[in-house]
PDB file of N, CA and C in Angstrom:
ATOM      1  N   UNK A   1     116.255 168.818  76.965  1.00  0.00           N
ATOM      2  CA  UNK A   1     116.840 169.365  78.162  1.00  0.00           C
ATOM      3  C   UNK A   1     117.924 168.408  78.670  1.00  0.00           C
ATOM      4  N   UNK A   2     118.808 168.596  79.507  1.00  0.00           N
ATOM      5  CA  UNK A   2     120.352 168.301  79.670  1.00  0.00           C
ATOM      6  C   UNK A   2     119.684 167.463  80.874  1.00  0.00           C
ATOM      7  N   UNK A   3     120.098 166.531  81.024  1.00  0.00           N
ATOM      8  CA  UNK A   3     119.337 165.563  82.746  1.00  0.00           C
ATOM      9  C   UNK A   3     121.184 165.297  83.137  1.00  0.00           C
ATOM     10  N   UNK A   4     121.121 165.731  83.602  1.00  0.00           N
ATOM     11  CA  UNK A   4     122.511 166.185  84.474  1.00  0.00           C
ATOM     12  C   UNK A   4     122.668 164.384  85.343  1.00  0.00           C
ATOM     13  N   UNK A   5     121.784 164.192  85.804  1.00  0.00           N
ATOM     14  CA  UNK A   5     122.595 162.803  86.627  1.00  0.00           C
ATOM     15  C   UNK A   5     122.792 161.553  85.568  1.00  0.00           C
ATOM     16  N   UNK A   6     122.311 161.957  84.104  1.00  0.00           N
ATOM     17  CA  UNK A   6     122.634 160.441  82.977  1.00  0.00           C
ATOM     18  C   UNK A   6     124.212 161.456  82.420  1.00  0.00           C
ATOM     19  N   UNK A   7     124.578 162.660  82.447  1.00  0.00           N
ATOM     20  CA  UNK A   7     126.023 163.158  82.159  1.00  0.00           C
ATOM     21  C   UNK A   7     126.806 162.953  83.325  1.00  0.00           C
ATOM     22  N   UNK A   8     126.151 163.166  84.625  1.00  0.00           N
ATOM     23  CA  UNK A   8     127.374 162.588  85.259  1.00  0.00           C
ATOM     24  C   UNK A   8     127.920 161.480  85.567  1.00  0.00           C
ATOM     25  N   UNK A   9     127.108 160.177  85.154  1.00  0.00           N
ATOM     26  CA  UNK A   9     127.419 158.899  84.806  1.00  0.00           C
ATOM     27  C   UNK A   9     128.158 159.174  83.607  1.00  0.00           C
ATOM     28  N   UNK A  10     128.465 159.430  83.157  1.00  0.00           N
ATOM     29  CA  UNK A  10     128.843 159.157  81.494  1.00  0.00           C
ATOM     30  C   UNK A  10     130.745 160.346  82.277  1.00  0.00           C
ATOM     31  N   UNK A  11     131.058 160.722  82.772  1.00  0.00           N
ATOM     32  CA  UNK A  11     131.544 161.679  83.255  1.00  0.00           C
ATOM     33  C   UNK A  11     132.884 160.692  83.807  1.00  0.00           C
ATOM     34  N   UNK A  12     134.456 160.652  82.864  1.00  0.00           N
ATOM     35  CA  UNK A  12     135.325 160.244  83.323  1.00  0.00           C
ATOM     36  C   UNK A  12     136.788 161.347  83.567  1.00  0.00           C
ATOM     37  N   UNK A  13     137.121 161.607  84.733  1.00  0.00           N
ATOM     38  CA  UNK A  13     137.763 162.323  85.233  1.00  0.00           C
ATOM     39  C   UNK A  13     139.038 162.302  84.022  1.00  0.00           C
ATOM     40  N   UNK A  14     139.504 163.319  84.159  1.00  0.00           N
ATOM     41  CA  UNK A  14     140.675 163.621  82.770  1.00  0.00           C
ATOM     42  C   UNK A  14     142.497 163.170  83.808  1.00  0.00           C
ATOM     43  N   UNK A  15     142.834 162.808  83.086  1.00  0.00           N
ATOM     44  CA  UNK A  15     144.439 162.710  84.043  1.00  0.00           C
ATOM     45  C   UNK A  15     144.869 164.136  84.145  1.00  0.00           C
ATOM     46  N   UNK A  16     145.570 163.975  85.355  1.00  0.00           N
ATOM     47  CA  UNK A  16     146.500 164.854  86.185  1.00  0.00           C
ATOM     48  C   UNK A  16     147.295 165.353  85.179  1.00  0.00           C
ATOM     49  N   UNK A  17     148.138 166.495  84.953  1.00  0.00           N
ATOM     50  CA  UNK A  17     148.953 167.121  84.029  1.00  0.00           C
ATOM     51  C   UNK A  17     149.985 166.030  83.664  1.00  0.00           C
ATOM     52  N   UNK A  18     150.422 165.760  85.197  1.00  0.00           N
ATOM     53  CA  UNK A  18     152.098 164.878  85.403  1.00  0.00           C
ATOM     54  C   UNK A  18     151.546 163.096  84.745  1.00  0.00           C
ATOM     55  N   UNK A  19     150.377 162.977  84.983  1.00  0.00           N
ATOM     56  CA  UNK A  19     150.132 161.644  84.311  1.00  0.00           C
ATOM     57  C   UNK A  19     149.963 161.540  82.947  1.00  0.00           C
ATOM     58  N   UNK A  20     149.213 162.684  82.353  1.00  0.00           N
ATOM     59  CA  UNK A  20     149.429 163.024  80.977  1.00  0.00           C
ATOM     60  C   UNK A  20     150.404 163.228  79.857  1.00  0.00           C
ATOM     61  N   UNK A  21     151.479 163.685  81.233  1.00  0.00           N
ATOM     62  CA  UNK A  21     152.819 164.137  80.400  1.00  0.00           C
ATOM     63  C   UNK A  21     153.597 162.469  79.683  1.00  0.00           C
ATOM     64  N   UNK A  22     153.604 161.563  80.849  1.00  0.00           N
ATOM     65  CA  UNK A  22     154.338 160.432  81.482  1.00  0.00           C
ATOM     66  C   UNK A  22     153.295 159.520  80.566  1.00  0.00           C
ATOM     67  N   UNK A  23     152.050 160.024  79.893  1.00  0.00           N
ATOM     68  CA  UNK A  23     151.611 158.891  78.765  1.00  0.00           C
ATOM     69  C   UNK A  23     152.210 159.416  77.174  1.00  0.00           C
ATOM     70  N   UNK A  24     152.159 160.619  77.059  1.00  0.00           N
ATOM     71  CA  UNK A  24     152.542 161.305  76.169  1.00  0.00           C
ATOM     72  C   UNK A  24     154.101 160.508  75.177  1.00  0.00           C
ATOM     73  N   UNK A  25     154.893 161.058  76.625  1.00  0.00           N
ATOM     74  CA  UNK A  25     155.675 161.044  76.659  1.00  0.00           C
ATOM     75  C   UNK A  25     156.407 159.319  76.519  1.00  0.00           C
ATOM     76  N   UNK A  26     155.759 157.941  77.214  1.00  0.00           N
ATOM     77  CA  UNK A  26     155.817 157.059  76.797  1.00  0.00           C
ATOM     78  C   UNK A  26     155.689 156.131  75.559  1.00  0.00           C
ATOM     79  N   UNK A  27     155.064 157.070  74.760  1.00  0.00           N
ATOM     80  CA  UNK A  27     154.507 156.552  73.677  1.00  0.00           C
ATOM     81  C   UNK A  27     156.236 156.196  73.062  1.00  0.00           C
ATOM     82  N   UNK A  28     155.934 155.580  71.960  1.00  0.00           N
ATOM     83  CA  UNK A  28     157.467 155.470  70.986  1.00  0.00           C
ATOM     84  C   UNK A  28     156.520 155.682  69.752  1.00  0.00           C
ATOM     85  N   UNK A  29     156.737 156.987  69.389  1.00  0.00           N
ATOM     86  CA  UNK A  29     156.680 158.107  67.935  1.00  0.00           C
ATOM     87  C   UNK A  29     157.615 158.007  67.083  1.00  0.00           C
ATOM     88  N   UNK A  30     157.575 157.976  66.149  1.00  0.00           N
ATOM     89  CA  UNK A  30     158.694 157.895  65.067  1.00  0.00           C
ATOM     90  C   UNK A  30     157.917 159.703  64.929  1.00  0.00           C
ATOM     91  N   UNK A  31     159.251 160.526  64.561  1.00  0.00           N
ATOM     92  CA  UNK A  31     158.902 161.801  63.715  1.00  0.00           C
ATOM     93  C   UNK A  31     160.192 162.148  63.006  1.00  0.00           C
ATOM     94  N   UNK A  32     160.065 162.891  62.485  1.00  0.00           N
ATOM     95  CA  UNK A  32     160.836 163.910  61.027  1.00  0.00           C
ATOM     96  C   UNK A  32     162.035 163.501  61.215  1.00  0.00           C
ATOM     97  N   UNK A  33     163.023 164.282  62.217  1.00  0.00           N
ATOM     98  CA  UNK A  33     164.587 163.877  62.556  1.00  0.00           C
ATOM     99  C   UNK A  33     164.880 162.031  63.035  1.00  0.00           C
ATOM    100  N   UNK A  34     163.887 161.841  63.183  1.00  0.00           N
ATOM    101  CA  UNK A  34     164.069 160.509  63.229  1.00  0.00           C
ATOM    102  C   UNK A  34     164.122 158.975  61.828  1.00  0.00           C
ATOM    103  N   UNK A  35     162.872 159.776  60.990  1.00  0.00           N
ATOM    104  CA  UNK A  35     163.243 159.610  59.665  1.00  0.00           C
ATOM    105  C   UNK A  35     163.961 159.649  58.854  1.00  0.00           C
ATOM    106  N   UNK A  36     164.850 161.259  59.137  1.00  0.00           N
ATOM    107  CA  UNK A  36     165.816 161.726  58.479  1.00  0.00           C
ATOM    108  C   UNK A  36     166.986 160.292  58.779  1.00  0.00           C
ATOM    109  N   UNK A  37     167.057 160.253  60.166  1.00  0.00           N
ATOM    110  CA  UNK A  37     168.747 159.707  60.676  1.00  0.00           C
ATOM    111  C   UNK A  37     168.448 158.364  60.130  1.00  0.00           C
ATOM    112  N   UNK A  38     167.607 157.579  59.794  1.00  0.00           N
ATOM    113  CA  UNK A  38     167.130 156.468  59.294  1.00  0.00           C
ATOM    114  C   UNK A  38     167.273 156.566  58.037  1.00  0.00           C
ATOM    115  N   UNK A  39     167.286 157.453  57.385  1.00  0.00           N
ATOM    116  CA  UNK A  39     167.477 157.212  55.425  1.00  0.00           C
ATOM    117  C   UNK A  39     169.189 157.706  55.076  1.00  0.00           C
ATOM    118  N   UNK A  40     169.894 158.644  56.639  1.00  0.00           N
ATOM    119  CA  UNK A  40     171.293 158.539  56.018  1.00  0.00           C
ATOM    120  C   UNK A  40     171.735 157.634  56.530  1.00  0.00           C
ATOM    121  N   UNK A  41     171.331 156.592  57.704  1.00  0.00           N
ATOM    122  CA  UNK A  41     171.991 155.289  57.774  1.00  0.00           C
ATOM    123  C   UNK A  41     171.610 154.520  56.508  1.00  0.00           C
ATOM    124  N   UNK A  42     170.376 154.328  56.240  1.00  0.00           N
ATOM    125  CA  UNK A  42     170.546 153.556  55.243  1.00  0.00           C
ATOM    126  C   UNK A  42     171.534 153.773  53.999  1.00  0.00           C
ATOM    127  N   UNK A  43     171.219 154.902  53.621  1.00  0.00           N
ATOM    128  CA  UNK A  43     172.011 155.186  52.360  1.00  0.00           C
ATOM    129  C   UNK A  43     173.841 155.604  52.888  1.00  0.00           C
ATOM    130  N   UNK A  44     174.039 155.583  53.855  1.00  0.00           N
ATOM    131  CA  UNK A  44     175.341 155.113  54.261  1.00  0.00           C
ATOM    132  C   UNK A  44     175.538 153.664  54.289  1.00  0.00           C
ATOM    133  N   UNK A  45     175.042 152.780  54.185  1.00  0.00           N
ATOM    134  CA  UNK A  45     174.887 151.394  54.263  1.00  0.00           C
ATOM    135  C   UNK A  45     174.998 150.996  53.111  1.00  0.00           C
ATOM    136  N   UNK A  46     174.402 151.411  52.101  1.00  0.00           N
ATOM    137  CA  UNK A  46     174.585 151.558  51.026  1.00  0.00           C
ATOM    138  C   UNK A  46     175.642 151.860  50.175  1.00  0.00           C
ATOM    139  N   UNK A  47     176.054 152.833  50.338  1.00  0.00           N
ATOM    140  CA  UNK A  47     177.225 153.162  49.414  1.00  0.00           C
ATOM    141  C   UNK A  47     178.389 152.704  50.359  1.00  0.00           C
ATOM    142  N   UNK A  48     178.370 151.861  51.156  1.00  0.00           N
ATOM    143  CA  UNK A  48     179.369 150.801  51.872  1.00  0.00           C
ATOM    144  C   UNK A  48     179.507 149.920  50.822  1.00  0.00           C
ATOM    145  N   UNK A  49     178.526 149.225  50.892  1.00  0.00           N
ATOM    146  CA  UNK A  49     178.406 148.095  50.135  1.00  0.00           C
ATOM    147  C   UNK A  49     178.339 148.254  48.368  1.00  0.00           C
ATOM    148  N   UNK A  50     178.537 149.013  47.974  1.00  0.00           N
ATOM    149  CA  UNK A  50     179.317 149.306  46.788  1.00  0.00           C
ATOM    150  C   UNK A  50     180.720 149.465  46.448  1.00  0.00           C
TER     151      UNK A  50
END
C-alpha cells in the first residue's frame, strides 16, 4: 500500500515552464547544422592550405 507521507517527502516540486525553458535553453548543445558548419570550415581550411 502507497503511505503517502514517505512520497511526499521524497516529492520535489518540478520548475516553472519559464525556468525550464532558461535551463534548456542555457545548455551549449552542439547539433546537426552545427556540425555541418564545422566540417565546411574545416575542409575550407584545408584546401587553403594546399
Amino acid at each position: 500500500m502507497i503511505n503517502f507521507e514517505e512520497e511526499l517527502k521524497k516529492f520535489h516540486p518540478s520548475l516553472e515552464v519559464e525556468d525550464a525553458a532558461e535551463a534548456i535553453y542555457n545548455q551549449d548543445l552542439t547539433d546537426v547544422a552545427d556540425l555541418l558548419i564545422k566540417m565546411i570550415v574545416e575542409a575550407e581550411e584545408m584546401e587553403e592550405k594546399k
